[in-house]
N, C-alpha and C. Protein backbone atom coordinates (compact mmCIF):
# COMPACT_ATOMS: atom_id res chain seq x y z
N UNK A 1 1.95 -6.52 34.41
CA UNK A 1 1.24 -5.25 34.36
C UNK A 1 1.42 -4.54 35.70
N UNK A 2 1.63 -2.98 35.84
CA UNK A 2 1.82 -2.24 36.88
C UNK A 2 0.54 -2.62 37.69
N UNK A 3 0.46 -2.31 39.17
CA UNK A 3 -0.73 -2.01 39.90
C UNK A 3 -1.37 -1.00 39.50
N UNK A 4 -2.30 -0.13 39.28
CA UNK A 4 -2.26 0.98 39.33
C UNK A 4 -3.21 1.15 40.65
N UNK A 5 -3.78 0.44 41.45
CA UNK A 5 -4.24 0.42 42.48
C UNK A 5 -3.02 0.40 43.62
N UNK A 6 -1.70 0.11 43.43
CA UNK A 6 -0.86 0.25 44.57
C UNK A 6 -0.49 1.61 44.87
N UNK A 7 -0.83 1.74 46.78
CA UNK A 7 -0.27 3.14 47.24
C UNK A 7 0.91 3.38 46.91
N UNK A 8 1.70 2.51 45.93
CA UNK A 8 3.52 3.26 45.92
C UNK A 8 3.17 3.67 44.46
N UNK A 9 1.94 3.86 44.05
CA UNK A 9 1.91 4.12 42.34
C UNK A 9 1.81 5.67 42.03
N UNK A 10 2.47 6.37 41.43
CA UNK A 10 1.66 7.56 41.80
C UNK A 10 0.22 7.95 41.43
N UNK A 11 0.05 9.00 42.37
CA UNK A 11 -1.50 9.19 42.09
C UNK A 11 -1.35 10.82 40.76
N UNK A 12 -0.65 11.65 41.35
CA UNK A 12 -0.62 12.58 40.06
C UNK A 12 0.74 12.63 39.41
N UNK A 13 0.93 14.26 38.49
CA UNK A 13 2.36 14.73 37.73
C UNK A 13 1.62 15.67 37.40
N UNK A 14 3.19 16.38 37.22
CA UNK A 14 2.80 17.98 36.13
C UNK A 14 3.64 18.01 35.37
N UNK A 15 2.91 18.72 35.00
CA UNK A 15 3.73 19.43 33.36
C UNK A 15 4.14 21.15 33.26
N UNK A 16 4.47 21.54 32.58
CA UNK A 16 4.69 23.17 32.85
C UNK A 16 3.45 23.80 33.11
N UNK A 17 2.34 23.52 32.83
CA UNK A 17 1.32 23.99 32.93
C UNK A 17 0.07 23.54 33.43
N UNK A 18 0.40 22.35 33.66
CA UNK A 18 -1.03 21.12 34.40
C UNK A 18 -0.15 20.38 34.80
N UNK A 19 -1.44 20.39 36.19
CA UNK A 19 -1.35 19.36 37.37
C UNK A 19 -2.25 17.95 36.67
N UNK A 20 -2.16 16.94 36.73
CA UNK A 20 -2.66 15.47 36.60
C UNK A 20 -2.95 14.87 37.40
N UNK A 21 -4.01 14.42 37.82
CA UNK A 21 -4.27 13.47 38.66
C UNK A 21 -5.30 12.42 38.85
N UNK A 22 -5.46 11.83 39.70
CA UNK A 22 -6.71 10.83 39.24
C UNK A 22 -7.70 11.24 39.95
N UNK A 23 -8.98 11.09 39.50
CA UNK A 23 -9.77 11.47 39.57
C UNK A 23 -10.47 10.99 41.01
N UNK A 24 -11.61 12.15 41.91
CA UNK A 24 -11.96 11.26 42.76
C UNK A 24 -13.14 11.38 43.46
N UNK A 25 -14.19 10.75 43.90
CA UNK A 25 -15.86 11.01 43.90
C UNK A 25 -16.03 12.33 43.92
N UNK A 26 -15.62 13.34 44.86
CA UNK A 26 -16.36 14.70 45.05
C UNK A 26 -15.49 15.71 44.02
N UNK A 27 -15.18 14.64 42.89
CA UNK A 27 -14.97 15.52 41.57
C UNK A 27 -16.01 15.76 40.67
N UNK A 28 -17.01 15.58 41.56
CA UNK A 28 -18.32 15.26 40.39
C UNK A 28 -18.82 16.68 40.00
N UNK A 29 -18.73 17.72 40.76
CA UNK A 29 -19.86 18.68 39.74
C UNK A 29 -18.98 19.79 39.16
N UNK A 30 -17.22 19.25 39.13
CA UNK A 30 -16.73 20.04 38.65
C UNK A 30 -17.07 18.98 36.83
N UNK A 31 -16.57 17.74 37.28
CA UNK A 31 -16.70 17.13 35.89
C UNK A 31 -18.02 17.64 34.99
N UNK A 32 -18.91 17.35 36.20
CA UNK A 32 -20.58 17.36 35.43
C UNK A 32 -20.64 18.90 35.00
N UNK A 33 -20.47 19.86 35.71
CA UNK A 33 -20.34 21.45 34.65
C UNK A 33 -19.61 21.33 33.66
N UNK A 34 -18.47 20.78 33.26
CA UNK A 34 -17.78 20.84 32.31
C UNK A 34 -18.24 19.77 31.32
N UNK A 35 -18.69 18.70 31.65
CA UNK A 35 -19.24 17.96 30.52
C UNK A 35 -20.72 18.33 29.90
N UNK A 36 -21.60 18.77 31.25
CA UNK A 36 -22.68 20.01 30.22
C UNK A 36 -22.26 20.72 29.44
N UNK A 37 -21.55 21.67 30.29
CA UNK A 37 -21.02 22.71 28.98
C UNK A 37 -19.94 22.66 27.71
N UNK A 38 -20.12 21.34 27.42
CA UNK A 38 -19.14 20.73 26.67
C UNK A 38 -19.76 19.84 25.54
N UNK A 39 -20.93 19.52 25.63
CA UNK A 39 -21.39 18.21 25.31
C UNK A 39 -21.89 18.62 23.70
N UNK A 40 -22.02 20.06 23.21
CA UNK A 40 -22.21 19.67 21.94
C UNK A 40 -20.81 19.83 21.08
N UNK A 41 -19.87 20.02 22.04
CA UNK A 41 -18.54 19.78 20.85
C UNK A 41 -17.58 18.39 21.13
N UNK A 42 -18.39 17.50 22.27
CA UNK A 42 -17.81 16.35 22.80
C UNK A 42 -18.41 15.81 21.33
N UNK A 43 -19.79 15.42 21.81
CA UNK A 43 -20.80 14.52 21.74
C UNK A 43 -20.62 13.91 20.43
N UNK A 44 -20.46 14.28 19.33
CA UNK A 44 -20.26 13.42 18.08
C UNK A 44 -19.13 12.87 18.61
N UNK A 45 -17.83 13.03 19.11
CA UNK A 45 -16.68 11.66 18.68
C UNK A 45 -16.67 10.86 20.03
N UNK A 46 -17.21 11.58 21.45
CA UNK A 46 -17.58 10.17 22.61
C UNK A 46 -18.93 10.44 23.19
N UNK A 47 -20.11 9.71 22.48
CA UNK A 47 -21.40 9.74 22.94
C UNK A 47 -21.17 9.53 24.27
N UNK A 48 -20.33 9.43 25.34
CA UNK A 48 -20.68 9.50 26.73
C UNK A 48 -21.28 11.01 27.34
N UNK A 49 -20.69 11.89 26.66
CA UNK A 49 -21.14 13.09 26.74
C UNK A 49 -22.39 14.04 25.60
N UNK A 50 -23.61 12.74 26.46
CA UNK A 50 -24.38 13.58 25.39
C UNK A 50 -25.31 14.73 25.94
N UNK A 51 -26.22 15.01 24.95
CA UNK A 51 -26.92 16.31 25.66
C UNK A 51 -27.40 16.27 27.18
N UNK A 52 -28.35 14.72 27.32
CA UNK A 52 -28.81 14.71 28.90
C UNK A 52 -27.87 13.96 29.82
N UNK A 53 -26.57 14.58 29.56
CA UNK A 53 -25.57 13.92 30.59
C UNK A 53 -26.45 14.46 31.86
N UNK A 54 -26.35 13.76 32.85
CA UNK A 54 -26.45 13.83 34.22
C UNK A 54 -25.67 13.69 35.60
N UNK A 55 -26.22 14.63 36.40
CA UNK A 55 -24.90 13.99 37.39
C UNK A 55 -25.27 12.73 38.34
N UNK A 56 -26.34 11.37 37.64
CA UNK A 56 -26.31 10.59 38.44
C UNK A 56 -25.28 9.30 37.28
N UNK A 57 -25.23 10.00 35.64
CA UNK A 57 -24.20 9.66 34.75
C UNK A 57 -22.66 9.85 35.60
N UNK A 58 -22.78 10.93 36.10
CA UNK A 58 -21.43 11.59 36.78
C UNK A 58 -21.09 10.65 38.10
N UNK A 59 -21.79 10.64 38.86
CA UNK A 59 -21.46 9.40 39.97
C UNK A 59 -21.32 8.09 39.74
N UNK A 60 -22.12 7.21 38.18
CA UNK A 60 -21.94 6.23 37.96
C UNK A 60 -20.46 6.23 37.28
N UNK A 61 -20.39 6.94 36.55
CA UNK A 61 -18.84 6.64 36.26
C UNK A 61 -17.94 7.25 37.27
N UNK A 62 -17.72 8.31 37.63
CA UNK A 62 -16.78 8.04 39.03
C UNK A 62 -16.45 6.89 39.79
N UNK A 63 -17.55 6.26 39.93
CA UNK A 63 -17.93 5.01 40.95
C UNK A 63 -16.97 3.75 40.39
N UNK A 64 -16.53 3.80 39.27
CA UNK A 64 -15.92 2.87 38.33
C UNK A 64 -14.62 3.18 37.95
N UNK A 65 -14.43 4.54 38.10
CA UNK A 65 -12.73 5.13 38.01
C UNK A 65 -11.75 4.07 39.00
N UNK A 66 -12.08 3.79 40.26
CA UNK A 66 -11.16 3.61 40.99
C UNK A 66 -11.03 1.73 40.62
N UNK A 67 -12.04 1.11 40.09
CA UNK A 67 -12.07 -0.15 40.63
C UNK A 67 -11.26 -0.79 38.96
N UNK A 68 -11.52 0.24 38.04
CA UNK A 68 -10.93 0.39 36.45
C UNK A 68 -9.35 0.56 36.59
N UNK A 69 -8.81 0.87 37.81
CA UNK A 69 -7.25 0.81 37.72
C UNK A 69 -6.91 -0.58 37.92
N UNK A 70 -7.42 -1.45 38.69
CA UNK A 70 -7.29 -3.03 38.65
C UNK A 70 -6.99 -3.94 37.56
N UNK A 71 -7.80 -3.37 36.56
CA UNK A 71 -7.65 -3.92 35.13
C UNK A 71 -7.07 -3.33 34.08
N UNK A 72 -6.18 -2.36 34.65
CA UNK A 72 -5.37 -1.77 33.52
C UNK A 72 -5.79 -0.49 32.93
N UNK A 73 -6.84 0.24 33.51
CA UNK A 73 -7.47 1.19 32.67
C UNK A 73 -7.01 2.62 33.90
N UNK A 74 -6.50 3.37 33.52
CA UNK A 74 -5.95 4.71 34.02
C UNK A 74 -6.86 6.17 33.62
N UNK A 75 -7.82 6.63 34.23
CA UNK A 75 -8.29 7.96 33.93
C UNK A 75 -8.40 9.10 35.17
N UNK A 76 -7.57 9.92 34.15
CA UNK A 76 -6.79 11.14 35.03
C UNK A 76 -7.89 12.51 34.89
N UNK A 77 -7.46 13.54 35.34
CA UNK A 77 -8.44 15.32 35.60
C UNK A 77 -7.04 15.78 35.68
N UNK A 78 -7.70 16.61 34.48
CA UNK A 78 -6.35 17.52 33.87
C UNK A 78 -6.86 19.10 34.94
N UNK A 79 -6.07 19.61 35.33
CA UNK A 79 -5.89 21.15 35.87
C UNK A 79 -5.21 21.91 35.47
N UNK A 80 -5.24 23.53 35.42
CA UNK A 80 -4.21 24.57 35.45
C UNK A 80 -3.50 24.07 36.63
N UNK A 81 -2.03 24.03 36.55
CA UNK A 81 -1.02 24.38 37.28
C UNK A 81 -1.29 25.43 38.11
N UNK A 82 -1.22 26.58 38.20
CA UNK A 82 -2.16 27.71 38.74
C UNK A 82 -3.36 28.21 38.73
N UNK A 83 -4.28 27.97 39.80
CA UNK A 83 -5.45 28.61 39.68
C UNK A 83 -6.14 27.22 40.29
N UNK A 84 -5.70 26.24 39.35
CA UNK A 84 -6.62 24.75 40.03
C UNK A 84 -7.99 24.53 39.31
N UNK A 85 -8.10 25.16 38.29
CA UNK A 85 -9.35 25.16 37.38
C UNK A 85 -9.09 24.04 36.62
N UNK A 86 -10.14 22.99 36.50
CA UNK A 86 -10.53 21.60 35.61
C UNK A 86 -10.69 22.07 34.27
N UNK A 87 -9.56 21.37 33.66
CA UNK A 87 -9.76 21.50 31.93
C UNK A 87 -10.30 20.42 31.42
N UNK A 88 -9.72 19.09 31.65
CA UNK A 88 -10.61 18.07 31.03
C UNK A 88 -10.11 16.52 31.71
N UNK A 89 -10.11 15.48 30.80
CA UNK A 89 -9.38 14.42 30.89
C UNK A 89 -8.62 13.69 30.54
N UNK A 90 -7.82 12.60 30.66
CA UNK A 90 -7.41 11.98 29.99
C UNK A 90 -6.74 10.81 30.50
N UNK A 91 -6.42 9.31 29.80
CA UNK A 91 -6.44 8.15 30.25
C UNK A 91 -6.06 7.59 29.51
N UNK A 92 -5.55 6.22 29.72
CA UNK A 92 -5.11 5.10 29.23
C UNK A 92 -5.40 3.75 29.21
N UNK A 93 -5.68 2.96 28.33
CA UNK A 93 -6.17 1.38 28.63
C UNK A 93 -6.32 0.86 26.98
N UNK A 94 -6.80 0.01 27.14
CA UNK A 94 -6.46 -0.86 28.47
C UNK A 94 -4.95 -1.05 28.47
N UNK A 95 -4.17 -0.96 29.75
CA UNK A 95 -2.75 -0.84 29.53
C UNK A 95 -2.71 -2.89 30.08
N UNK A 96 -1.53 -3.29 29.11
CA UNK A 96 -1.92 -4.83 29.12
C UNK A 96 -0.15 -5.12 29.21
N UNK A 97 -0.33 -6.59 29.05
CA UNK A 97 1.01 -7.28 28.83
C UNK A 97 2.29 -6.87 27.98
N UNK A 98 1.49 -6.27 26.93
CA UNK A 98 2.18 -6.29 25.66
C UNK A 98 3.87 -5.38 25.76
N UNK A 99 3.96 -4.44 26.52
CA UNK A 99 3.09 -3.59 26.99
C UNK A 99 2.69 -2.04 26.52
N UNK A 100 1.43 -2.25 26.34
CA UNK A 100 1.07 -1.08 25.38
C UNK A 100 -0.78 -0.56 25.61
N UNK A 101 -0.95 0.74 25.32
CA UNK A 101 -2.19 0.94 25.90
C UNK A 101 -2.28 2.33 24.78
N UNK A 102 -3.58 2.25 24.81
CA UNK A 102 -4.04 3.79 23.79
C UNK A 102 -4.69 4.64 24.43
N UNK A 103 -4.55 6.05 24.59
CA UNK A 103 -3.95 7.38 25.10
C UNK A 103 -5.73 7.61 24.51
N UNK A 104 -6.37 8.38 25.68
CA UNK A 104 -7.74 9.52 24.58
C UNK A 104 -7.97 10.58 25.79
N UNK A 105 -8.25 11.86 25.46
CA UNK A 105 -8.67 12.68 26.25
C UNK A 105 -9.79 13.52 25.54
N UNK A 106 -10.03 14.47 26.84
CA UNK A 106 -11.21 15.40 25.93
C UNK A 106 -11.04 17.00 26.82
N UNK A 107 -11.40 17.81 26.45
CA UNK A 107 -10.92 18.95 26.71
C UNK A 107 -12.13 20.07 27.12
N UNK A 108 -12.68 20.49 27.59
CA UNK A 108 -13.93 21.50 28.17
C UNK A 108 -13.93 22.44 27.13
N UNK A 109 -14.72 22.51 26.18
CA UNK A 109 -14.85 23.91 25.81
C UNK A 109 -14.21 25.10 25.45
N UNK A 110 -14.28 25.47 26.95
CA UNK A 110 -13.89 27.02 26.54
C UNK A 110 -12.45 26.70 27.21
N UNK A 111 -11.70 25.54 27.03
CA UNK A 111 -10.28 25.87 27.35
C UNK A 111 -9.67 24.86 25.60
N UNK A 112 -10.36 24.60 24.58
CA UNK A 112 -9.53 24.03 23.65
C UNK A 112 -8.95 25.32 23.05
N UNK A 113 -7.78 24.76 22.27
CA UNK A 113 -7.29 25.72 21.14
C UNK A 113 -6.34 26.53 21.96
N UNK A 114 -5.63 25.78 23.55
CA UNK A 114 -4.67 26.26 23.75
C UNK A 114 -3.56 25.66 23.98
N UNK A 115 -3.86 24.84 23.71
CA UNK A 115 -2.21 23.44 23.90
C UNK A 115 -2.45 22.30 24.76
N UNK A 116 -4.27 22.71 25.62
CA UNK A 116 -3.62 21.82 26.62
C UNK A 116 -3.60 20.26 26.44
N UNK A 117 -4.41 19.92 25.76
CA UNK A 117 -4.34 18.54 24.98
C UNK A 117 -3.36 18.01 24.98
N UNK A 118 -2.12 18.93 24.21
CA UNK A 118 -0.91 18.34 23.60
C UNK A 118 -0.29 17.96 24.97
N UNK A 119 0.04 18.95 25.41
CA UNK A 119 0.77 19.18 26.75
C UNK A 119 0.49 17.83 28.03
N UNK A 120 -1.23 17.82 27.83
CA UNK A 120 -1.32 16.74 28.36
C UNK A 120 -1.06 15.42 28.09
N UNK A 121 -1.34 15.27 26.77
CA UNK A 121 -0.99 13.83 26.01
C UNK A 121 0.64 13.21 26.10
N UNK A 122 1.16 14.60 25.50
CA UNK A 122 3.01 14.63 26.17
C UNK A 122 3.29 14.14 27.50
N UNK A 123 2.51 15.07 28.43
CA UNK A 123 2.54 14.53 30.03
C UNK A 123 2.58 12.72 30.36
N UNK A 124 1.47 12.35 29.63
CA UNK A 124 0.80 10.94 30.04
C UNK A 124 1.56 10.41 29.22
N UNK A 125 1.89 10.55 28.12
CA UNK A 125 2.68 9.31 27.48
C UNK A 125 4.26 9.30 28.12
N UNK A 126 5.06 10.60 28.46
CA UNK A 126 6.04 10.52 29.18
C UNK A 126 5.92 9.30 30.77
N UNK A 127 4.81 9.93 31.21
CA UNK A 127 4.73 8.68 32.34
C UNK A 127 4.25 7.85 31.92
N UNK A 128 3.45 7.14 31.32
CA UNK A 128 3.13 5.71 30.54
C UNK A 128 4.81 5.32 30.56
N UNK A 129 5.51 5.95 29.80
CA UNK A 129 6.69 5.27 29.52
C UNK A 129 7.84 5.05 30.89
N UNK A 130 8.06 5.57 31.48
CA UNK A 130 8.54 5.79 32.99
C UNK A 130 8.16 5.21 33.66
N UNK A 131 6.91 5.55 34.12
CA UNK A 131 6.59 4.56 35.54
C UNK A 131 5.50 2.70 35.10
N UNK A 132 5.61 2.68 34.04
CA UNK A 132 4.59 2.17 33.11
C UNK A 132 4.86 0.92 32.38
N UNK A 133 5.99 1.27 32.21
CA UNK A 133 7.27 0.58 31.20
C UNK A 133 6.78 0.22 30.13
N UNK A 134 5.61 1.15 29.04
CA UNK A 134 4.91 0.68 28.18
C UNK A 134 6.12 1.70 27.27
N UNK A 135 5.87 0.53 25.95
CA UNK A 135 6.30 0.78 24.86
C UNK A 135 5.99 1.37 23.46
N UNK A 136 4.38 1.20 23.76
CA UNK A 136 3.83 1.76 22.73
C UNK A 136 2.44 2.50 23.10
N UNK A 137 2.14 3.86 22.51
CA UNK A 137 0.49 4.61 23.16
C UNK A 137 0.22 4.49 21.19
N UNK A 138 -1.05 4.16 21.41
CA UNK A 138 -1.87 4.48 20.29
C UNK A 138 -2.82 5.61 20.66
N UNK A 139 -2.85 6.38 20.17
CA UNK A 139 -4.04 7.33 19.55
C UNK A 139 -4.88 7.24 18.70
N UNK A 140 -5.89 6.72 18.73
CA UNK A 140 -6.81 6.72 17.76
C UNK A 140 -8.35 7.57 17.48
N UNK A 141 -8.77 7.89 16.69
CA UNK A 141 -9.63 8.89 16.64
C UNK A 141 -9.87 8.91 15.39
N UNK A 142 -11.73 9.20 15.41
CA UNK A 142 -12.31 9.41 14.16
C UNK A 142 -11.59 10.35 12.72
N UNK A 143 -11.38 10.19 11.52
CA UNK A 143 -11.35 10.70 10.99
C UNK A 143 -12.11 12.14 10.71
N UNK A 144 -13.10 12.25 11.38
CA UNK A 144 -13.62 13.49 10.95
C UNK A 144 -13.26 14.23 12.41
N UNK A 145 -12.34 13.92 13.06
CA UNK A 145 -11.93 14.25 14.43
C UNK A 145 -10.42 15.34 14.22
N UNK A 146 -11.17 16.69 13.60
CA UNK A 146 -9.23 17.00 13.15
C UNK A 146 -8.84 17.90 14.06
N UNK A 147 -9.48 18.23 15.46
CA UNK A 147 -9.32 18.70 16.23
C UNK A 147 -8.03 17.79 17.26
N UNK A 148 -8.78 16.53 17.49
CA UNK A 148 -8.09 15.45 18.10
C UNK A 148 -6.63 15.20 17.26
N UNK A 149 -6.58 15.34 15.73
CA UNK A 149 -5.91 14.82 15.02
C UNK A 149 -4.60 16.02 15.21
N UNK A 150 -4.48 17.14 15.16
CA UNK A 150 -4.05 17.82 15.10
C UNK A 150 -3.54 18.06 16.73
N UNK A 151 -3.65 17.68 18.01
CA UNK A 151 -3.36 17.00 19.27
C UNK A 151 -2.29 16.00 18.95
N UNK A 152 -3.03 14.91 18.42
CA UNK A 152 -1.92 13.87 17.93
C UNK A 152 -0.69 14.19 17.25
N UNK A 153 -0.52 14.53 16.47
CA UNK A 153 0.56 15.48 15.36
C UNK A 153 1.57 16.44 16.74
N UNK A 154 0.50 17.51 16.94
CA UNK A 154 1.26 18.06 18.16
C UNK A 154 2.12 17.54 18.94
N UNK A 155 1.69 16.45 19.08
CA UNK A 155 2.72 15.58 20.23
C UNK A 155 3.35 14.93 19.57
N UNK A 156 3.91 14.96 18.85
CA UNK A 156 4.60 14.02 18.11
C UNK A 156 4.02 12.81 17.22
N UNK A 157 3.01 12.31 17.30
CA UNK A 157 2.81 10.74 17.17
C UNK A 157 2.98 10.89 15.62
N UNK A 158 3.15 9.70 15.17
CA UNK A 158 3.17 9.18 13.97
C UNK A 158 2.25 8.56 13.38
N UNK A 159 1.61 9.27 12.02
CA UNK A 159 0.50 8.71 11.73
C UNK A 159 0.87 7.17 11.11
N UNK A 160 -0.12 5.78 11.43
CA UNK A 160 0.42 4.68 11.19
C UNK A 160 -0.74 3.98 10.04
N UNK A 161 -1.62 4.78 10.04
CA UNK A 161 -2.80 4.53 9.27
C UNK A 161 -3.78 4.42 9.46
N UNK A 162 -5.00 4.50 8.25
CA UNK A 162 -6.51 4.75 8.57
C UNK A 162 -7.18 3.36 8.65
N UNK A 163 -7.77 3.09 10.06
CA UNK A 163 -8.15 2.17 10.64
C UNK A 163 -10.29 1.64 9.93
N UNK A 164 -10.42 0.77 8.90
CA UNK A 164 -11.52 0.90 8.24
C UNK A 164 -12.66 0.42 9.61
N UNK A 165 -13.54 1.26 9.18
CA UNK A 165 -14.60 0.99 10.18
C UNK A 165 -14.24 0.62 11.92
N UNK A 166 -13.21 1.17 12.50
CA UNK A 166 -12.40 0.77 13.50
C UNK A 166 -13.21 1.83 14.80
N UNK A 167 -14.17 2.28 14.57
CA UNK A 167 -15.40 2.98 15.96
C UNK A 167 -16.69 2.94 15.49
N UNK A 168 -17.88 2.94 16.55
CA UNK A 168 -19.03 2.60 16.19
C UNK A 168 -19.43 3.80 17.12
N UNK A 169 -19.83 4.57 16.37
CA UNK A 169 -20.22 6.20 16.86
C UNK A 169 -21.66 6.32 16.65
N UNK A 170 -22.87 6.22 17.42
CA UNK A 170 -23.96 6.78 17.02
C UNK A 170 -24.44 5.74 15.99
N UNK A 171 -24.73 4.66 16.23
CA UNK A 171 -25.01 3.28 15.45
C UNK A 171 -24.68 3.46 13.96
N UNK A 172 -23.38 4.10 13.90
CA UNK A 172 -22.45 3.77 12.73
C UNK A 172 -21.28 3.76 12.82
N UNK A 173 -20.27 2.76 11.78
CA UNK A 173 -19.50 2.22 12.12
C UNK A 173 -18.48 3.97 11.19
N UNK A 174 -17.27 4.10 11.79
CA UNK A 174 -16.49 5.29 11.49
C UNK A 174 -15.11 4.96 11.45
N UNK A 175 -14.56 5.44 9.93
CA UNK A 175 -12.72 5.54 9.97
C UNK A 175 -12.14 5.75 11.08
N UNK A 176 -11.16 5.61 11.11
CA UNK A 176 -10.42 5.97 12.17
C UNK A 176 -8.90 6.33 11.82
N UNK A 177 -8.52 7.22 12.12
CA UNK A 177 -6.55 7.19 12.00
C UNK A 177 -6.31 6.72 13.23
N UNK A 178 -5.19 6.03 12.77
CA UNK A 178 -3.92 5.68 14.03
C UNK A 178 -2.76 6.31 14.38
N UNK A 179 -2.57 7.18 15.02
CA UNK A 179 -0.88 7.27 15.60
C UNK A 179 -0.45 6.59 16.53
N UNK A 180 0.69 7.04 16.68
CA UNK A 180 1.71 5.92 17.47
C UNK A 180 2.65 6.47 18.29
N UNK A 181 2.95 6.56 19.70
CA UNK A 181 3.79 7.12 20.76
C UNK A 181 4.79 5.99 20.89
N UNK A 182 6.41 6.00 21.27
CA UNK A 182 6.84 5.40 21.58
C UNK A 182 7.96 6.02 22.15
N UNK A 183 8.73 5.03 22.83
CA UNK A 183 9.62 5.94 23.72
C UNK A 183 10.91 6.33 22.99
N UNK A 184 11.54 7.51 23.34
CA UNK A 184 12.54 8.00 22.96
C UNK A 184 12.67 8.86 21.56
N UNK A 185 10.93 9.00 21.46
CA UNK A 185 10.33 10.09 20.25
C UNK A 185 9.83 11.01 20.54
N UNK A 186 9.67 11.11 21.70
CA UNK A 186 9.05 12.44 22.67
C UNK A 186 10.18 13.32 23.01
């Protein structure tokens, strides 16, 4: 498995339109505005963002970003390329032996419904595969998720099938579809 804690790892990438990078403590009240103002179109498919998110929620998970690259888990802060404005996130894990890891992001609000999802997901699975040497990204996401689903598609992935009871959302268990990234399909 890569370091992702080693200084020769990179820390960001871009894409035509977003900067990537990892995330880092005094990212907190850009995250925490955007996950307030986000949280009733998050909140059904990742209860982390629920109504009384907080920003002492916001420092506890920051606090865990950096020590989560040790074990394989990668979460990035998506930006405009120009301007430097926070759109959302996105990450990978657990990235393992195999080697293979599943891809999820989430997007602020008032920036969905313009590509950047795709663009980003494209971004991260291109480097997953490059610097990563992973072979396979899963995407997975609720079925009633056709926002996410339609991200997935965008980028290529291949739907591989509906995963029964495969998330536990809000103390119920929820479908799930699977797609599938692999290299030299991008």
């Amino acid at each position: 498995m890569t370091n992702l804690a080693s200084a020769a790892f990179p820390t960001h990438f871009e894409t035509e339109h977003l900067l990537i990078r990892r995330y880092r403590l005094d990212d907190d009240e850009m995250l925490y505005n955007a996950a307030r103002a986000s949280s009733a179109e998050i909140y059904p498919f990742l209860p982390w963002c629920h109504p009384d998110y907080s920003m002492r929620d916001t420092h506890a998970w920051l606090a865990q970003v950096k020590p989560a690259w040790q074990v394989g888990t990668l979460s990035l802060a998506i930006f405009e390329k120009t301007g430097g404005r926070f759109l959302g996130g996105i990450g990978l894990s657990p990235i393992d032996e195999h080697p293979s890891a599943n891809l999820g992001y989430w997007i602020r609000s008032d920036a969905t419904r313009r590509g950047v999802a795709t663009e980003a997901t494209i971004g991260l699975a291109r480097f997953g595969f490059a610097h990563l040497g992973l072979q396979r990204i899963e995407i997975i996401m609720s079925v009633r998720n056709t926002a996410s689903r339609r991200v997935a598609e965008k980028a290529g992935g291949r739907l591989e099938g509906t995963l029964r009871n495969r998330l536990f959302l809000h103390g119920k268990a929820h479908d799930a579809y699977c797609f599938s990234l692999v290299p030299g399909e991008l």
